[in-house]
N, C-alpha and C. Protein backbone atom coordinates (compact mmCIF):
# COMPACT_ATOMS: atom_id res chain seq x y z
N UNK A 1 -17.87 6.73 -14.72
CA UNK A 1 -16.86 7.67 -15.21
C UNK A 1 -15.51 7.39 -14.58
N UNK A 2 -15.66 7.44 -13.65
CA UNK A 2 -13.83 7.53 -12.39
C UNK A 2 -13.79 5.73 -13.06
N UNK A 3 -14.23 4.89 -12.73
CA UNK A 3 -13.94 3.29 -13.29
C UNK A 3 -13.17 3.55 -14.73
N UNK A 4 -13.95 4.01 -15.46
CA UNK A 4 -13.44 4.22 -16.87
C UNK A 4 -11.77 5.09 -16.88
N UNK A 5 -12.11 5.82 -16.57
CA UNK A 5 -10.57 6.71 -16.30
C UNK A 5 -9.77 6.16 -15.91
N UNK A 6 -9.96 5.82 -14.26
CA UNK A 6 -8.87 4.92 -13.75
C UNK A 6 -8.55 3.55 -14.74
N UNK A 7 -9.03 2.81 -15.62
CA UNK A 7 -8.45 1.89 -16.49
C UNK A 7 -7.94 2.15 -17.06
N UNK A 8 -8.49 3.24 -18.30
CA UNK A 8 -7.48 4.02 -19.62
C UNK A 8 -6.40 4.77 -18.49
N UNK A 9 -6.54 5.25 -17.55
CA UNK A 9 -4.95 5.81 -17.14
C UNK A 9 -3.80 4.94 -16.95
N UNK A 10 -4.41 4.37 -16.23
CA UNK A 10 -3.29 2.69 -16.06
C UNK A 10 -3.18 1.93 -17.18
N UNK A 11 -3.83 2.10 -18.80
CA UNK A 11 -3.18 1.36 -19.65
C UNK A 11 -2.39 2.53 -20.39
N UNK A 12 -2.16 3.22 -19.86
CA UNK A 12 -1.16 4.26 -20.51
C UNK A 12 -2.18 5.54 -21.46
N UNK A 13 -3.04 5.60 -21.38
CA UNK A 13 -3.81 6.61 -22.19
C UNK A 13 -3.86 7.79 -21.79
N UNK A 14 -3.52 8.84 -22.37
CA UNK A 14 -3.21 9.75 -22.38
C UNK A 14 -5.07 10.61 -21.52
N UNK A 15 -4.43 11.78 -19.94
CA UNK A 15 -6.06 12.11 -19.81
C UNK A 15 -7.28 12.40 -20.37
N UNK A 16 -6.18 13.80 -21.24
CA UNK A 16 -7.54 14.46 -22.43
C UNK A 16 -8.49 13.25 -22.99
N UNK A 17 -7.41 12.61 -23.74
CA UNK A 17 -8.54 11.34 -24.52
C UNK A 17 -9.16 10.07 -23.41
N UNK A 18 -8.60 10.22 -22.50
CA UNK A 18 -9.22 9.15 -21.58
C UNK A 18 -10.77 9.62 -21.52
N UNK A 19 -10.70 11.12 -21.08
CA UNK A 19 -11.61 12.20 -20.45
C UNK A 19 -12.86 12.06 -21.67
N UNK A 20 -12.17 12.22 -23.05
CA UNK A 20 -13.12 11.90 -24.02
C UNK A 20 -14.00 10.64 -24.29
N UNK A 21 -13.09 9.42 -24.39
CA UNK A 21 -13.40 8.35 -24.07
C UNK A 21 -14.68 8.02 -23.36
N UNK A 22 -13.99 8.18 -22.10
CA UNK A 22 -15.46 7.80 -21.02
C UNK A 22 -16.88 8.93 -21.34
N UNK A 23 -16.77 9.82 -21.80
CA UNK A 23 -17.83 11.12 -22.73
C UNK A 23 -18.06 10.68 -23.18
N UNK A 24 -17.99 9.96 -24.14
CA UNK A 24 -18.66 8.95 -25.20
C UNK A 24 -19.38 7.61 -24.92
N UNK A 25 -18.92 7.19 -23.45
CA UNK A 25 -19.76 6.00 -23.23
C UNK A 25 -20.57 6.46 -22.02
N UNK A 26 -20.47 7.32 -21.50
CA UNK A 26 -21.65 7.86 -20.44
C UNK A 26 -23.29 8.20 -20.68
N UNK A 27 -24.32 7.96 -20.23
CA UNK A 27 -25.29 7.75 -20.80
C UNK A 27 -26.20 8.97 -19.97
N UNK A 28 -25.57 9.43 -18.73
CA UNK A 28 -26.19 10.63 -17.85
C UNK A 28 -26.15 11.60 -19.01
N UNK A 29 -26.81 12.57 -19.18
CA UNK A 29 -26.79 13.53 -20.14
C UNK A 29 -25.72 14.92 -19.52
N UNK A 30 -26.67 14.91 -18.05
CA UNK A 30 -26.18 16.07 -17.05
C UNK A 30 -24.22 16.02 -17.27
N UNK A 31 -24.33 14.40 -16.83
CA UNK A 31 -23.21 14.12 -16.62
C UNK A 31 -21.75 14.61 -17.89
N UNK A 32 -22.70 13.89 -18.86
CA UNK A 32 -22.00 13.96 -19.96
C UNK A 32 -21.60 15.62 -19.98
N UNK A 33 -22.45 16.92 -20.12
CA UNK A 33 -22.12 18.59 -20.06
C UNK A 33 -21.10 18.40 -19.06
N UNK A 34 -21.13 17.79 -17.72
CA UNK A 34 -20.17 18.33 -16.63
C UNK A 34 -18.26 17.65 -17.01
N UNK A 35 -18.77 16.52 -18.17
CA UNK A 35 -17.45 15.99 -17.96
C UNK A 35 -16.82 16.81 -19.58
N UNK A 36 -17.91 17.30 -20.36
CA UNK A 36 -17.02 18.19 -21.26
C UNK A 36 -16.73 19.20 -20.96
N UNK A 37 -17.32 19.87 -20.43
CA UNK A 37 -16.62 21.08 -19.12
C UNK A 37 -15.39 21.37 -18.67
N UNK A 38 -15.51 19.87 -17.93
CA UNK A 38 -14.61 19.66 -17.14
C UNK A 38 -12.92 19.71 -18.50
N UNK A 39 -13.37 18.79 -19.40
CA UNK A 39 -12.44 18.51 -20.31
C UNK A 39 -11.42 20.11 -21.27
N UNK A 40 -12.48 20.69 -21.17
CA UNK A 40 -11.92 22.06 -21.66
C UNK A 40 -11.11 22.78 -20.42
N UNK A 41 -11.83 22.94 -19.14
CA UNK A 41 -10.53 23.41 -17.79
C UNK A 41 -9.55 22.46 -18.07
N UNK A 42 -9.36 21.12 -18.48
CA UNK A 42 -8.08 20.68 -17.91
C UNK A 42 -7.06 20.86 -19.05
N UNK A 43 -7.88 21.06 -20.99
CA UNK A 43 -6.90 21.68 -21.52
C UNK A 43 -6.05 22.69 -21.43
N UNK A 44 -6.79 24.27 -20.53
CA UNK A 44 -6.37 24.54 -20.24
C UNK A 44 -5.54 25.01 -19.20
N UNK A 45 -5.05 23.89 -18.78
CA UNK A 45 -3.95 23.58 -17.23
C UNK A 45 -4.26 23.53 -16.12
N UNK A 46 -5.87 23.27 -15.82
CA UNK A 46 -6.57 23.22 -14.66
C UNK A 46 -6.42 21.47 -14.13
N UNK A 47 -6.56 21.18 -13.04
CA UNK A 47 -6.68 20.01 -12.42
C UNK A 47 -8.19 19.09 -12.64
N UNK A 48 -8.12 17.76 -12.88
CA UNK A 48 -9.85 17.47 -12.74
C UNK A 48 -10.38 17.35 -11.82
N UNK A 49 -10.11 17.11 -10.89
CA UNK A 49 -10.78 17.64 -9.29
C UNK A 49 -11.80 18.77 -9.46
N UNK A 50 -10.51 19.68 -9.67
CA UNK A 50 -11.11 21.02 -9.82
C UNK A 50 -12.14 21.33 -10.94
N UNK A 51 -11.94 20.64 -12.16
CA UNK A 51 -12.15 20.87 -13.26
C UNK A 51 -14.20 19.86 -12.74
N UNK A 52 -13.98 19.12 -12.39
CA UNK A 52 -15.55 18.06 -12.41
C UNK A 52 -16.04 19.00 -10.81
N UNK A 53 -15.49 19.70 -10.44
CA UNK A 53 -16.29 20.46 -8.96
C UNK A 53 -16.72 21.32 -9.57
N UNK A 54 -16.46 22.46 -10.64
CA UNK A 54 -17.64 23.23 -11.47
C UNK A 54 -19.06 22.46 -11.68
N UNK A 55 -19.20 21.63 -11.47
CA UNK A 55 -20.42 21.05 -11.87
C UNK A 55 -21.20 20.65 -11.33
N UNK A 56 -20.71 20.67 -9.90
CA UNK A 56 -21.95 20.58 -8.64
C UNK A 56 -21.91 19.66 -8.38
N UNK A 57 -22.09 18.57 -9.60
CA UNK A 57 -22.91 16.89 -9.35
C UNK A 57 -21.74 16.04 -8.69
N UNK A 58 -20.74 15.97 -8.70
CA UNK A 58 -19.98 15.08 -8.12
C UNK A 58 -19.76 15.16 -6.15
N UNK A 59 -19.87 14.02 -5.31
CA UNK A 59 -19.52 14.00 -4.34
C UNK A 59 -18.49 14.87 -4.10
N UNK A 60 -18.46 15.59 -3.09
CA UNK A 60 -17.12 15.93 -2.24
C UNK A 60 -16.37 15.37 -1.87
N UNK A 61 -16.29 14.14 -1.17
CA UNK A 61 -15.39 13.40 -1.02
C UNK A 61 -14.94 12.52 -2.21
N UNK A 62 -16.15 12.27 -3.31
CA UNK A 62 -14.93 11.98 -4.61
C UNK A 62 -13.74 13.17 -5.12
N UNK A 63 -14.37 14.05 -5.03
CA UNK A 63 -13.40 15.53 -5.77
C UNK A 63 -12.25 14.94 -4.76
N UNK A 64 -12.04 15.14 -3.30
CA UNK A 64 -10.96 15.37 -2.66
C UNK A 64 -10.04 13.89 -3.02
N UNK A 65 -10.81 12.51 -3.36
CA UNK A 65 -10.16 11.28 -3.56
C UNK A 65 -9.27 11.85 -4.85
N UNK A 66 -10.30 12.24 -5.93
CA UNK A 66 -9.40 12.68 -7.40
C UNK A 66 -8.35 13.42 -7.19
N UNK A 67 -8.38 14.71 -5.76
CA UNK A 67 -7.04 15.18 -5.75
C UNK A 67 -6.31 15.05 -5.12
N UNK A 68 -6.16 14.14 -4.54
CA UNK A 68 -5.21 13.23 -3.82
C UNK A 68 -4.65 12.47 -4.80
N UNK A 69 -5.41 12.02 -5.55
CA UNK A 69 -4.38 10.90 -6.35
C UNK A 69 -3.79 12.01 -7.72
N UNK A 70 -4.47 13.33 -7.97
CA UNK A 70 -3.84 14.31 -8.70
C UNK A 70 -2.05 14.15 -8.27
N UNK A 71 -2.36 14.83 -7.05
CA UNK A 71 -1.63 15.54 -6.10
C UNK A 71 -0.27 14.35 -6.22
N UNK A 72 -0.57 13.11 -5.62
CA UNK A 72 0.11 11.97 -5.63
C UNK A 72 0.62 11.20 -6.45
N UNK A 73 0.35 11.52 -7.69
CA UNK A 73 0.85 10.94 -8.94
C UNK A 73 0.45 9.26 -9.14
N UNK A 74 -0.69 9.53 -8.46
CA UNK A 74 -1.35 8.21 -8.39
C UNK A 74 -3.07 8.09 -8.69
N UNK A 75 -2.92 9.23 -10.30
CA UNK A 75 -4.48 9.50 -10.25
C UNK A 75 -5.12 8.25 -10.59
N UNK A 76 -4.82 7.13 -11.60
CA UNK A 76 -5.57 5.89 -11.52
C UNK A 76 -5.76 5.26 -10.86
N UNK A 77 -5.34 4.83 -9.70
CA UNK A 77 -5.56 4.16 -8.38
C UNK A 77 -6.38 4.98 -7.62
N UNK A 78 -6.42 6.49 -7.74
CA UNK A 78 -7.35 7.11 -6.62
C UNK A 78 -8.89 7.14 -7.70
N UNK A 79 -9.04 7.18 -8.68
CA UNK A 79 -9.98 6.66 -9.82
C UNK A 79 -10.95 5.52 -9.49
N UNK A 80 -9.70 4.35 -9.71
CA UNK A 80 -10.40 3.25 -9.53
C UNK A 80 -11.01 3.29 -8.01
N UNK A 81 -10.43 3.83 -6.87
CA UNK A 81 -10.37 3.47 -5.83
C UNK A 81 -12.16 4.64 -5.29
N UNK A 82 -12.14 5.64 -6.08
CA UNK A 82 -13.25 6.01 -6.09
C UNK A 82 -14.70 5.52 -6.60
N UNK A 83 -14.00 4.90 -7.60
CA UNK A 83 -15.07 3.97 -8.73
C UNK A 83 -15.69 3.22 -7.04
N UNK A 84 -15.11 2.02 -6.78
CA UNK A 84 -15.29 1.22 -6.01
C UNK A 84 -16.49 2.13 -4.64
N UNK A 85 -16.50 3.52 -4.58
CA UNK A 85 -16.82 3.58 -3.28
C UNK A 85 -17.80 4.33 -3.46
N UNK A 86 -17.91 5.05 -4.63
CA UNK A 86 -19.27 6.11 -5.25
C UNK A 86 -19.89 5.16 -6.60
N UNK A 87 -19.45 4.10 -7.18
CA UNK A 87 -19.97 3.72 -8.57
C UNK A 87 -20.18 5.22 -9.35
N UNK A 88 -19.16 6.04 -9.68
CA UNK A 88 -19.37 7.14 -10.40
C UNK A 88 -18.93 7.03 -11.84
């Protein structure tokens, strides 16, 4: 998921549809409920940090990587940089 994101963010793709995107190629089922979830908090103006921590399943220290790079305006690099350290 965070691999997938962090690419479509850095080729310019817009989150919502990034968010959809990687939903469509995820094969966890669990996963898949937590990231449409997630996708409806962030339509409405919530953070994805925040938005994928409703769901239990994600590391803690990924959530805090995602909002750091929220926070930093550097969410594809903190993405990829999570990809690399959870394979999430």
């Amino acid at each position: 998921l965070t691999r997938t994101l962090g690419t479509l963010l850095r080729n310019g793709v817009p989150l919502l549809a990034a968010i959809g995107i990687a939903r469509n190629v995820m094969s966890n089922l669990a996963l898949v409920e937590d990231v449409a979830n997630a996708a409806d908090d962030v339509k409405n103006g919530h953070g994805l940090a925040m938005s994928l921590a409703r769901g239990k399943r994600f590391p803690r220290l990924a959530l805090q990587m995602i909002q750091v790079g929220e926070e930093s305006g550097a969410l594809d690099t903190m993405l990829l940089k999570t990809a690399d350290t959870f394979e999430l």
